[in-house]
N, C-alpha and C. Protein backbone atom coordinates (compact mmCIF):
# COMPACT_ATOMS: atom_id res chain seq x y z
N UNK A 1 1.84 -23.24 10.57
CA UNK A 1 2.61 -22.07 10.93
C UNK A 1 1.73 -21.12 11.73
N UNK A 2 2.24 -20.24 12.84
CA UNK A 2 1.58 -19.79 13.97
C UNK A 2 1.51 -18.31 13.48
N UNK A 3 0.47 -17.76 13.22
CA UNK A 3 0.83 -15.95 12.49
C UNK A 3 0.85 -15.51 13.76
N UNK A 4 1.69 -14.18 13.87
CA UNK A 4 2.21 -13.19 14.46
C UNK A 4 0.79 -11.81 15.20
N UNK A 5 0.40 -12.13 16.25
CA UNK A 5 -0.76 -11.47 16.46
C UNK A 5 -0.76 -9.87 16.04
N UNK A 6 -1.31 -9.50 15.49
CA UNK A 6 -0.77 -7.78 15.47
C UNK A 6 -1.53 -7.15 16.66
N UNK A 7 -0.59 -5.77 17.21
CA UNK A 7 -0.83 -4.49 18.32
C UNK A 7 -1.31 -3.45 18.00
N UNK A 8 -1.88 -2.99 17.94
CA UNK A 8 -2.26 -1.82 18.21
C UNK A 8 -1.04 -0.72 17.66
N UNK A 9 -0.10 -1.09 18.89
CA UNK A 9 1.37 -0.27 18.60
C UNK A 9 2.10 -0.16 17.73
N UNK A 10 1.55 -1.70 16.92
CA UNK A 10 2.55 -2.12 16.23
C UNK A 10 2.22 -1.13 14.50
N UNK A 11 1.27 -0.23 14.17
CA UNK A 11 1.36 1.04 13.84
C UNK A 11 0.52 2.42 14.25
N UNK A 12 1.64 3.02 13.60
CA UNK A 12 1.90 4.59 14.12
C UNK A 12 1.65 5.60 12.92
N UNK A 13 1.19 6.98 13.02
CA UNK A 13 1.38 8.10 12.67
C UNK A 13 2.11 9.12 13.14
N UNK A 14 2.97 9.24 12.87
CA UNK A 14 3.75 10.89 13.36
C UNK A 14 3.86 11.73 12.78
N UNK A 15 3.37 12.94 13.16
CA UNK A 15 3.30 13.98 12.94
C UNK A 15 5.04 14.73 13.08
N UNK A 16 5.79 14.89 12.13
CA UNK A 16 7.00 15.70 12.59
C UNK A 16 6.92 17.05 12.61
N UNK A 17 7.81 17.94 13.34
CA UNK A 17 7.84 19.42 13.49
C UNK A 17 7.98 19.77 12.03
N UNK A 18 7.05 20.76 11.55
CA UNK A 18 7.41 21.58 9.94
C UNK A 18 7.70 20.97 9.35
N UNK A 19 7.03 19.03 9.21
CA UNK A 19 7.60 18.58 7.92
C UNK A 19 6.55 17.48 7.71
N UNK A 20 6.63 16.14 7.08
CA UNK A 20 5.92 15.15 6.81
C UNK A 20 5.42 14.29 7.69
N UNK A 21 3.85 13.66 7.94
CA UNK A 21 3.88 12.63 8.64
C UNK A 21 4.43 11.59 7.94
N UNK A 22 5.17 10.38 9.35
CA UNK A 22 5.88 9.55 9.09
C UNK A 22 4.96 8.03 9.90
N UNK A 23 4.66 7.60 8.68
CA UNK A 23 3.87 6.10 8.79
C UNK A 23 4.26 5.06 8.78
N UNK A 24 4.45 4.42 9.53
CA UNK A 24 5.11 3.26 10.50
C UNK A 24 3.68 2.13 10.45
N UNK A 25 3.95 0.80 9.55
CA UNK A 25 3.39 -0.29 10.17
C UNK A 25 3.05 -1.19 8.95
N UNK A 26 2.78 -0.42 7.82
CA UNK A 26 2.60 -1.02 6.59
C UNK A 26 0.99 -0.71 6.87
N UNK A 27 0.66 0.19 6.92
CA UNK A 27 -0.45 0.82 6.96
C UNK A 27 -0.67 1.23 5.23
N UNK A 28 -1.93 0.74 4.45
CA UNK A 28 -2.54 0.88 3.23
C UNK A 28 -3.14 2.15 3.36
N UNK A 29 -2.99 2.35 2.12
CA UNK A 29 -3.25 3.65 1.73
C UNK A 29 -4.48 3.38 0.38
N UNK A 30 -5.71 4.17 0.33
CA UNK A 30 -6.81 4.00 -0.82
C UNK A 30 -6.90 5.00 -1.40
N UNK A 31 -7.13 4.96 -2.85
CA UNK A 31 -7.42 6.38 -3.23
C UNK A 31 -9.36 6.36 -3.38
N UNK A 32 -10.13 7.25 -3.29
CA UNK A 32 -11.04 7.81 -3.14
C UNK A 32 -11.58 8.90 -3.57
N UNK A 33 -12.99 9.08 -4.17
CA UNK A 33 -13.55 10.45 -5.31
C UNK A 33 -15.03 10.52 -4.41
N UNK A 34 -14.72 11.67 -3.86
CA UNK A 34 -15.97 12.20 -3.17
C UNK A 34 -17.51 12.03 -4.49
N UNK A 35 -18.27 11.56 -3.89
CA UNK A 35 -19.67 10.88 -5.24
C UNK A 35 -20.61 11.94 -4.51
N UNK A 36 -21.90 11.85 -5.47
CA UNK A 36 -22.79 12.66 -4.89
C UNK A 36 -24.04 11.11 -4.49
N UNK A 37 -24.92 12.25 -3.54
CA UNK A 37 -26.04 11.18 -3.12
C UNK A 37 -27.55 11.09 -4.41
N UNK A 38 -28.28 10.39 -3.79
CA UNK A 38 -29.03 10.29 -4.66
C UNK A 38 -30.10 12.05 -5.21
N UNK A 39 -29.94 12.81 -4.14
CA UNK A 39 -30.03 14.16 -4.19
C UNK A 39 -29.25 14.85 -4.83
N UNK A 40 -28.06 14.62 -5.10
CA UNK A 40 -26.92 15.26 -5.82
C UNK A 40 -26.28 16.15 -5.13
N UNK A 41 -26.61 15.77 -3.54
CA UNK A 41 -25.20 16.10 -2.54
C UNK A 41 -23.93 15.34 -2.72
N UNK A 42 -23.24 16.25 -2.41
CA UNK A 42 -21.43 15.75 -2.35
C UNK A 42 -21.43 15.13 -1.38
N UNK A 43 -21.67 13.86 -0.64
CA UNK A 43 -21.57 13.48 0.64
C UNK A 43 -21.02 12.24 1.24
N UNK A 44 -20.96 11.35 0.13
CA UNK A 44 -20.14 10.29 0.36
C UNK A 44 -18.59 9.89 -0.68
N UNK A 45 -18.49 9.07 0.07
CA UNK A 45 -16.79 8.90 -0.76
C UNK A 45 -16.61 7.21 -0.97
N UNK A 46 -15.74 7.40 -2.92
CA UNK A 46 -16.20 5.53 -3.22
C UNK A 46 -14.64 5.64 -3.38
N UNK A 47 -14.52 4.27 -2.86
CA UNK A 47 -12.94 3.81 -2.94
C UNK A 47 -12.99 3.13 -4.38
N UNK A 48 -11.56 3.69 -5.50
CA UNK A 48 -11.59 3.71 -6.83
C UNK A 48 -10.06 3.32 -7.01
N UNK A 49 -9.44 2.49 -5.75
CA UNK A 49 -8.33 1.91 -6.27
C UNK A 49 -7.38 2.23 -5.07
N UNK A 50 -6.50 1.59 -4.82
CA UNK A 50 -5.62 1.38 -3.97
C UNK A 50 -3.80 1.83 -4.57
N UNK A 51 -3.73 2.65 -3.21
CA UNK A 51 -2.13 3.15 -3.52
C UNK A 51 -0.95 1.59 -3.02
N UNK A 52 0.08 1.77 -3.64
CA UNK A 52 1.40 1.48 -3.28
C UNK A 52 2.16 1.67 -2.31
N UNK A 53 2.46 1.15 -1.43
CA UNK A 53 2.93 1.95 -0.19
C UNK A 53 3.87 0.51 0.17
N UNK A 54 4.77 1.13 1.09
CA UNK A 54 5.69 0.63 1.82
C UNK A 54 5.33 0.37 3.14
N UNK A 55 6.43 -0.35 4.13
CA UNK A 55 6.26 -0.95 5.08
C UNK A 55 6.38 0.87 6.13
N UNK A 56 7.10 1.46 6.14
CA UNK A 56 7.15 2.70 6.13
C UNK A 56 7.51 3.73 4.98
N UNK A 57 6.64 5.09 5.22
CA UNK A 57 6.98 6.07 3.94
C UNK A 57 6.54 7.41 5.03
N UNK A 58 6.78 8.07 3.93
CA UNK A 58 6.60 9.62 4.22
C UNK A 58 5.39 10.21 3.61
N UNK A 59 4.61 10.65 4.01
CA UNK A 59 3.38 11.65 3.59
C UNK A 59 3.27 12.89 3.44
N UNK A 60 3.01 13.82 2.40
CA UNK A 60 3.61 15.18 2.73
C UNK A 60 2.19 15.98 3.31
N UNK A 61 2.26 16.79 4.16
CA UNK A 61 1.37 17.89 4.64
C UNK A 61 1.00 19.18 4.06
N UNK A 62 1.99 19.40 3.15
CA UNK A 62 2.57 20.97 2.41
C UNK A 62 1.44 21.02 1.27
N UNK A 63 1.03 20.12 0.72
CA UNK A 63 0.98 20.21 -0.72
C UNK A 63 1.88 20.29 -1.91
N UNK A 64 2.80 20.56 -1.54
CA UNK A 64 4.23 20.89 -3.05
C UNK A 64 4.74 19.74 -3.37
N UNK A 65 4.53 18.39 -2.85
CA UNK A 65 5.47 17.40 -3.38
C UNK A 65 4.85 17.11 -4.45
N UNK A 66 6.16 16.70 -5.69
CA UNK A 66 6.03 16.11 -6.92
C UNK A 66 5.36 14.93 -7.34
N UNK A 67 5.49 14.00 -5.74
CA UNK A 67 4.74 12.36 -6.01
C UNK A 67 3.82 12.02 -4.71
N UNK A 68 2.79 13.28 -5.07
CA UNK A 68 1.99 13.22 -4.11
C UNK A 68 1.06 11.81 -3.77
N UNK A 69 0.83 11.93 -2.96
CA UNK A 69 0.60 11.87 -1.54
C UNK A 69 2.06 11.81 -0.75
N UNK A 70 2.90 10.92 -1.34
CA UNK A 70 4.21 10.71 -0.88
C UNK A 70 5.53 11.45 -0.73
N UNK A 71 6.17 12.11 -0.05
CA UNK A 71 7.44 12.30 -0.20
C UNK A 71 8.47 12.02 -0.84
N UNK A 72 8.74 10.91 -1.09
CA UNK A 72 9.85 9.97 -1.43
C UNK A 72 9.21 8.76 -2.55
């Protein structure tokens, strides 16, 4: 079976007027906890698990949504 090359185009971020970006492509989403360095600077960030996401979703910008990161 021949896989489907992926584009570039083929995902997107949009930014909408006064409301949520809208993510187009099945673009993964990680969650992440800023760590300190061996100095005990805040300076790097460890990936601590992976979100759920859809082929498209909504992201909110506001801060107020109930099921954050997500809109919906």
């Amino acid at each position: 079976m021949e896989q489907k090359k992926i584009k570039k185009k083929d995902f997107r971020i949009k930014v909408t007027k006064n409301g949520p970006y809208l993510v187009l492509g099945n673009i993964a989403l990680a969650k992440e906890k800023i760590v300190p360095d061996p100095e005990g600077y805040l300076l790097a960030w460890k990936k601590i698990g992976d979100l759920a996401h859809e082929k498209e979703y909504l992201l909110c910008r506001c801060g107020q949504t109930k099921n954050a990161p997500f809109l919906r």
